[in-house]
C-alpha atoms as a PDB file:
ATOM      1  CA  UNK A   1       0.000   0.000   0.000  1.00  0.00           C
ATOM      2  CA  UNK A   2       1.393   3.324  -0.846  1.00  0.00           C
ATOM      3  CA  UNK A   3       1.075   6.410   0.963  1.00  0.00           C
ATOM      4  CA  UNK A   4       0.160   8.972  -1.505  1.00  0.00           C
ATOM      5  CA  UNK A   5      -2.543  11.534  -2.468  1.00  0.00           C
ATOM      6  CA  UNK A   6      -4.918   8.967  -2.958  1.00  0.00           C
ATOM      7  CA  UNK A   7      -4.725   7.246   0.043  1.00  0.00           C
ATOM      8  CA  UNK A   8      -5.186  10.871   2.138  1.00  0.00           C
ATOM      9  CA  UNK A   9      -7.944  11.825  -0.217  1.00  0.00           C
ATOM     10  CA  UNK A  10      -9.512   8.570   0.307  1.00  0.00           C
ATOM     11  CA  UNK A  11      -9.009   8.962   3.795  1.00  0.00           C
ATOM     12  CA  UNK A  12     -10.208  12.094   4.649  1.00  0.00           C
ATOM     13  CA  UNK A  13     -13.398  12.305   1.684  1.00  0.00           C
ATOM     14  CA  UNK A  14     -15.106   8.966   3.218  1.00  0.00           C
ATOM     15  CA  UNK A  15     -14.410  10.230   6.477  1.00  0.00           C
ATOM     16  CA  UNK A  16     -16.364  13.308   6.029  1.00  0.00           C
ATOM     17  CA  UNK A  17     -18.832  11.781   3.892  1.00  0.00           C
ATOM     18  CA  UNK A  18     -19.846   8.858   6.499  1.00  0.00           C
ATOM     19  CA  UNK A  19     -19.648  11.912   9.176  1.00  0.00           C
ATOM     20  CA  UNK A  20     -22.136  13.618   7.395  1.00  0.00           C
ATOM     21  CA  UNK A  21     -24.096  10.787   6.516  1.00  0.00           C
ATOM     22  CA  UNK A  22     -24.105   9.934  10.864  1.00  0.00           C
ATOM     23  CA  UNK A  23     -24.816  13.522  11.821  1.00  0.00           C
ATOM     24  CA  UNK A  24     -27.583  13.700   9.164  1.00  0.00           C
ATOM     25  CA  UNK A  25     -29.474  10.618  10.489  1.00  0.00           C
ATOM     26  CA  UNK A  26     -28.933  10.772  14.215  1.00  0.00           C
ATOM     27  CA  UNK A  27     -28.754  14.400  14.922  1.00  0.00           C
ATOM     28  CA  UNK A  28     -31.855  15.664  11.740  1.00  0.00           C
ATOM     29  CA  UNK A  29     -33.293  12.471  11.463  1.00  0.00           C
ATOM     30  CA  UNK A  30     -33.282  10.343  14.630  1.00  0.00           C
ATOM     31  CA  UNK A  31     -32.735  13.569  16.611  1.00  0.00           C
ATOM     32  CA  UNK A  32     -30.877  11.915  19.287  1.00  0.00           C
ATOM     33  CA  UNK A  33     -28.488  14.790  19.703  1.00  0.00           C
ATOM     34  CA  UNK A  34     -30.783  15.777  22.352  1.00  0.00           C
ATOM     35  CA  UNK A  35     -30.349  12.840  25.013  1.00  0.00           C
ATOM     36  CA  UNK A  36     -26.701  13.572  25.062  1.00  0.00           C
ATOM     37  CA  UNK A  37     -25.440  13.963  28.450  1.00  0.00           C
ATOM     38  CA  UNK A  38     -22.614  15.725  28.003  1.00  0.00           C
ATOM     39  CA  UNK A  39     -21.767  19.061  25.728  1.00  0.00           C
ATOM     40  CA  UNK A  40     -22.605  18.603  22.402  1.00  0.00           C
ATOM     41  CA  UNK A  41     -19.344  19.899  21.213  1.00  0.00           C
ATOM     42  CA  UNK A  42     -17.728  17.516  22.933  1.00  0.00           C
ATOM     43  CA  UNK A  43     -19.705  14.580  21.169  1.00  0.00           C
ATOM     44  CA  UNK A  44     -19.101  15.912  17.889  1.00  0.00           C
ATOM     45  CA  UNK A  45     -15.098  16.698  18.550  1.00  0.00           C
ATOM     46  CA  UNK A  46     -15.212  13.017  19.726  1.00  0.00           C
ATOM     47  CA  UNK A  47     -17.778  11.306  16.914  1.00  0.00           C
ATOM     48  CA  UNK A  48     -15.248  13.360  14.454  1.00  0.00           C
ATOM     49  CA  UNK A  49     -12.246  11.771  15.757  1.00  0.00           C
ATOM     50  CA  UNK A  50     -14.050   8.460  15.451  1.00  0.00           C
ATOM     51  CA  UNK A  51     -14.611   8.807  11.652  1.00  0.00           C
ATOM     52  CA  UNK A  52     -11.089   9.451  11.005  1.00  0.00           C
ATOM     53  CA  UNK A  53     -10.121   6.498  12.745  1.00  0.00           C
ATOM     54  CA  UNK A  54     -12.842   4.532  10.684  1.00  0.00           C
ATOM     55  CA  UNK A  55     -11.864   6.071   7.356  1.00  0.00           C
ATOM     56  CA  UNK A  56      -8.737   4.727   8.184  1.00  0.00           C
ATOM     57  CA  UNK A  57      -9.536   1.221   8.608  1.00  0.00           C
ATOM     58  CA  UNK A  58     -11.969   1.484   5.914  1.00  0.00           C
ATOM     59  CA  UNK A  59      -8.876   2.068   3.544  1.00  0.00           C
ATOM     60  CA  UNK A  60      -6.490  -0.415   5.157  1.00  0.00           C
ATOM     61  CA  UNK A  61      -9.525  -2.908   4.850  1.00  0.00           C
ATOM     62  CA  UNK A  62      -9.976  -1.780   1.142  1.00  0.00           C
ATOM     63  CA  UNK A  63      -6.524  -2.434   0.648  1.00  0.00           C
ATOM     64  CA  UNK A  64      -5.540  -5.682   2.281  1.00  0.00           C
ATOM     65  CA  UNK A  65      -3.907  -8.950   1.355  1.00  0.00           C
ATOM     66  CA  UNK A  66      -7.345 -10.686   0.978  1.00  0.00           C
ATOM     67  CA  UNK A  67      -9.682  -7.919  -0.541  1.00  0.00           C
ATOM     68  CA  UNK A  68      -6.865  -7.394  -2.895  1.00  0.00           C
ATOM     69  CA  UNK A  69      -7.664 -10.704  -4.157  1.00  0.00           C
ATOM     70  CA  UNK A  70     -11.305  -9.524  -5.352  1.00  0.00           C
ATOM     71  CA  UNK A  71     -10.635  -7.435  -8.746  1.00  0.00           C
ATOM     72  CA  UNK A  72     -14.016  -6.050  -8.931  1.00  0.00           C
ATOM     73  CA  UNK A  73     -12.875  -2.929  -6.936  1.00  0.00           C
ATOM     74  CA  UNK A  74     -16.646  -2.152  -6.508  1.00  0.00           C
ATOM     75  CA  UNK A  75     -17.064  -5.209  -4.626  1.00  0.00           C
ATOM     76  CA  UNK A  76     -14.198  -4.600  -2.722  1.00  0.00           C
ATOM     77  CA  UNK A  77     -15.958  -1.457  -1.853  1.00  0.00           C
ATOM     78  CA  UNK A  78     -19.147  -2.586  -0.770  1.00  0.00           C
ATOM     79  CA  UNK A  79     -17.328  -5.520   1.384  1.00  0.00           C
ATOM     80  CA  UNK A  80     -14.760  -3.334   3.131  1.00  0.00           C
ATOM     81  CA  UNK A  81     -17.664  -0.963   4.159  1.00  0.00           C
ATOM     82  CA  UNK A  82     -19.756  -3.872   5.348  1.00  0.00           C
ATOM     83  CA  UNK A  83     -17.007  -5.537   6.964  1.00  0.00           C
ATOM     84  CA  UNK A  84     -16.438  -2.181   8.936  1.00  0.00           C
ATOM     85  CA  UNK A  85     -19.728  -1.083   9.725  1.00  0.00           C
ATOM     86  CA  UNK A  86     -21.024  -4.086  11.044  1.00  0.00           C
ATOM     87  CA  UNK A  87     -17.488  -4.317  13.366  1.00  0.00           C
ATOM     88  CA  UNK A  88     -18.625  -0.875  14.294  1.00  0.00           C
ATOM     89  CA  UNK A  89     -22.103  -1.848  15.376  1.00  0.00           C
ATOM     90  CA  UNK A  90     -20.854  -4.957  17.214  1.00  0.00           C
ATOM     91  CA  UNK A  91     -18.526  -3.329  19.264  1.00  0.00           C
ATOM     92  CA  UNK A  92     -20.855   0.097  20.172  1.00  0.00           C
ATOM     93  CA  UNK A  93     -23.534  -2.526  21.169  1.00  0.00           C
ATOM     94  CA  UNK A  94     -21.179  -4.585  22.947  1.00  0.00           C
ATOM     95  CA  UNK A  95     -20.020  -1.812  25.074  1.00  0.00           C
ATOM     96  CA  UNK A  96     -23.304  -0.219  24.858  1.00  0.00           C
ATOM     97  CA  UNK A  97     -22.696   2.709  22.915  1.00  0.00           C
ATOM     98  CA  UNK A  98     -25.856   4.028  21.793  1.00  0.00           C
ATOM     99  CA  UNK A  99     -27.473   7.231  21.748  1.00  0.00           C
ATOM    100  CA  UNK A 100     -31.059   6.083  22.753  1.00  0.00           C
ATOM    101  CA  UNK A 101     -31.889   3.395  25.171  1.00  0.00           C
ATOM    102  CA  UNK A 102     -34.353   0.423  26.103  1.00  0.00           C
ATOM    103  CA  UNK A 103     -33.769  -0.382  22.075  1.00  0.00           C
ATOM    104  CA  UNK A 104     -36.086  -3.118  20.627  1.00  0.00           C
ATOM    105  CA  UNK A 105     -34.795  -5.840  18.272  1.00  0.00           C
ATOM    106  CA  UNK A 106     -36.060  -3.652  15.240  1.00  0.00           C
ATOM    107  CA  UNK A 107     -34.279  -0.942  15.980  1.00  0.00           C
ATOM    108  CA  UNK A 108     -30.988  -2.503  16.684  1.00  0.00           C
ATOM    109  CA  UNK A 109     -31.078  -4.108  12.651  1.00  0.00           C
ATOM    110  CA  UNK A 110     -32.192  -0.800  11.426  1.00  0.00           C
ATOM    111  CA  UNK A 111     -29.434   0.939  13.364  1.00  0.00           C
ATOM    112  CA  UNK A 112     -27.032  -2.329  12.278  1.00  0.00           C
ATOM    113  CA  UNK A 113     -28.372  -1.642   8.001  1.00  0.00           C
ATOM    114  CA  UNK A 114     -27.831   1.647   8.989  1.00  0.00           C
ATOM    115  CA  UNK A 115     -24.394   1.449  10.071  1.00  0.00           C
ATOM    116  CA  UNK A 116     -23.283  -0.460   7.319  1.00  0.00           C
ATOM    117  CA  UNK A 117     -25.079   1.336   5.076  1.00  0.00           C
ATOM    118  CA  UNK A 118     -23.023   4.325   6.037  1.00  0.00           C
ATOM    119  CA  UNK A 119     -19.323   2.942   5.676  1.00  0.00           C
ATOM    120  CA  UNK A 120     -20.651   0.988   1.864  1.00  0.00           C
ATOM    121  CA  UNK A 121     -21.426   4.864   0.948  1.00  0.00           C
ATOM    122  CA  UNK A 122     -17.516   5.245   2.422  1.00  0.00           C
ATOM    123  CA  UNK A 123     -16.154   2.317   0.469  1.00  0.00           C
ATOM    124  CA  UNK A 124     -17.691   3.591  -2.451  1.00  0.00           C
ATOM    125  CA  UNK A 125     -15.688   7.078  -2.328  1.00  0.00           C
ATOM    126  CA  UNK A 126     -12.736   5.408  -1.815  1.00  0.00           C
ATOM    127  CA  UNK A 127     -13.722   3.244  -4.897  1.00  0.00           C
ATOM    128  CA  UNK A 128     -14.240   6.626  -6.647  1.00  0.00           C
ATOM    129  CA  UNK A 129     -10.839   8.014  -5.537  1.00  0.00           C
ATOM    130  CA  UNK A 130      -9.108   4.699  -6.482  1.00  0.00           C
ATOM    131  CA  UNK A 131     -10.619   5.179  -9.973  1.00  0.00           C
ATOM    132  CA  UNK A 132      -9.963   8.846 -10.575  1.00  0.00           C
ATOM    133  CA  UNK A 133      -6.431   9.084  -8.799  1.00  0.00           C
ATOM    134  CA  UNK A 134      -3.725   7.728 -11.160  1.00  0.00           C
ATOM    135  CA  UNK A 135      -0.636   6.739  -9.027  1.00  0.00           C
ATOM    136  CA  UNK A 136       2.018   5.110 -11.154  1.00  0.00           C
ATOM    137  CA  UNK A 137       3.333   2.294  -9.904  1.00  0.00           C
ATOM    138  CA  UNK A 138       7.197   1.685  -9.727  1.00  0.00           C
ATOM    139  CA  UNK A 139       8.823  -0.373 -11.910  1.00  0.00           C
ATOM    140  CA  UNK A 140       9.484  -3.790 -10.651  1.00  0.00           C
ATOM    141  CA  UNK A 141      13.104  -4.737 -12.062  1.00  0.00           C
END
């Protein structure tokens, strides 16, 4: 894996993008911004720093030995981001992250789609990225 403009671009466009797309549907949507009990700066410093941290392993994901394997860089996409946001649901319910509580069944899957949902969207920009970002490769001698 090379460390280059596409990786950072990557990096930082499905970070904001899956940011977005989690401050759109928990804080318009869901509204749940309002049960926070602590400053909502705070949260959102903190939810920020999360989403670098997952665009980050979204790319390393993206990129490793096994996905590399897959050629279809599409699915590679769409697998990363599911791999990721369903890791990302298992451990916030495990450790009972959640922004509402006394959550039925229901909600947990929609809030489990959801989250996977979200990092697919981030796959698919660094798809995009991957596809529009020519780095040349070194010669191999």
């Amino acid at each position: 894996m090379k460390i280059g403009l596409r990786f950072f671009l990557s990096w930082l466009l499905s970070s904001v993008v899956m940011f977005t797309l989690f401050y759109v549907w928990h804080g318009v949507f869901l509204n749940d911004f309002k049960r926070i009990q602590f400053p909502l700066f705070w949260f959102q410093v903190f939810a920020a720093f999360t989403y670098l941290l997952f665009g980050i392993a979204l790319y390393l994901i993206f990129e490793s030995t096994l996905l590399k394997k897959v050629r279809n860089v599409f699915l590679r996409g769409i697998v990363s981001g599911f791999a990721l946001g369903f890791t990302a649901f298992m451990v916030a319910s495990i450790v009972n992250i959640s922004l509402t509580r006394h959550l039925s069944m229901q909600h947990l899957m929609i809030d489990c789609v959801w989250q996977m949902i979200e990092q697919i969207i981030g796959g698919m920009v660094i798809v995009l990225l991957k596809l529009l970002i020519h780095e040349p490769q070194p010669e191999r001698a």
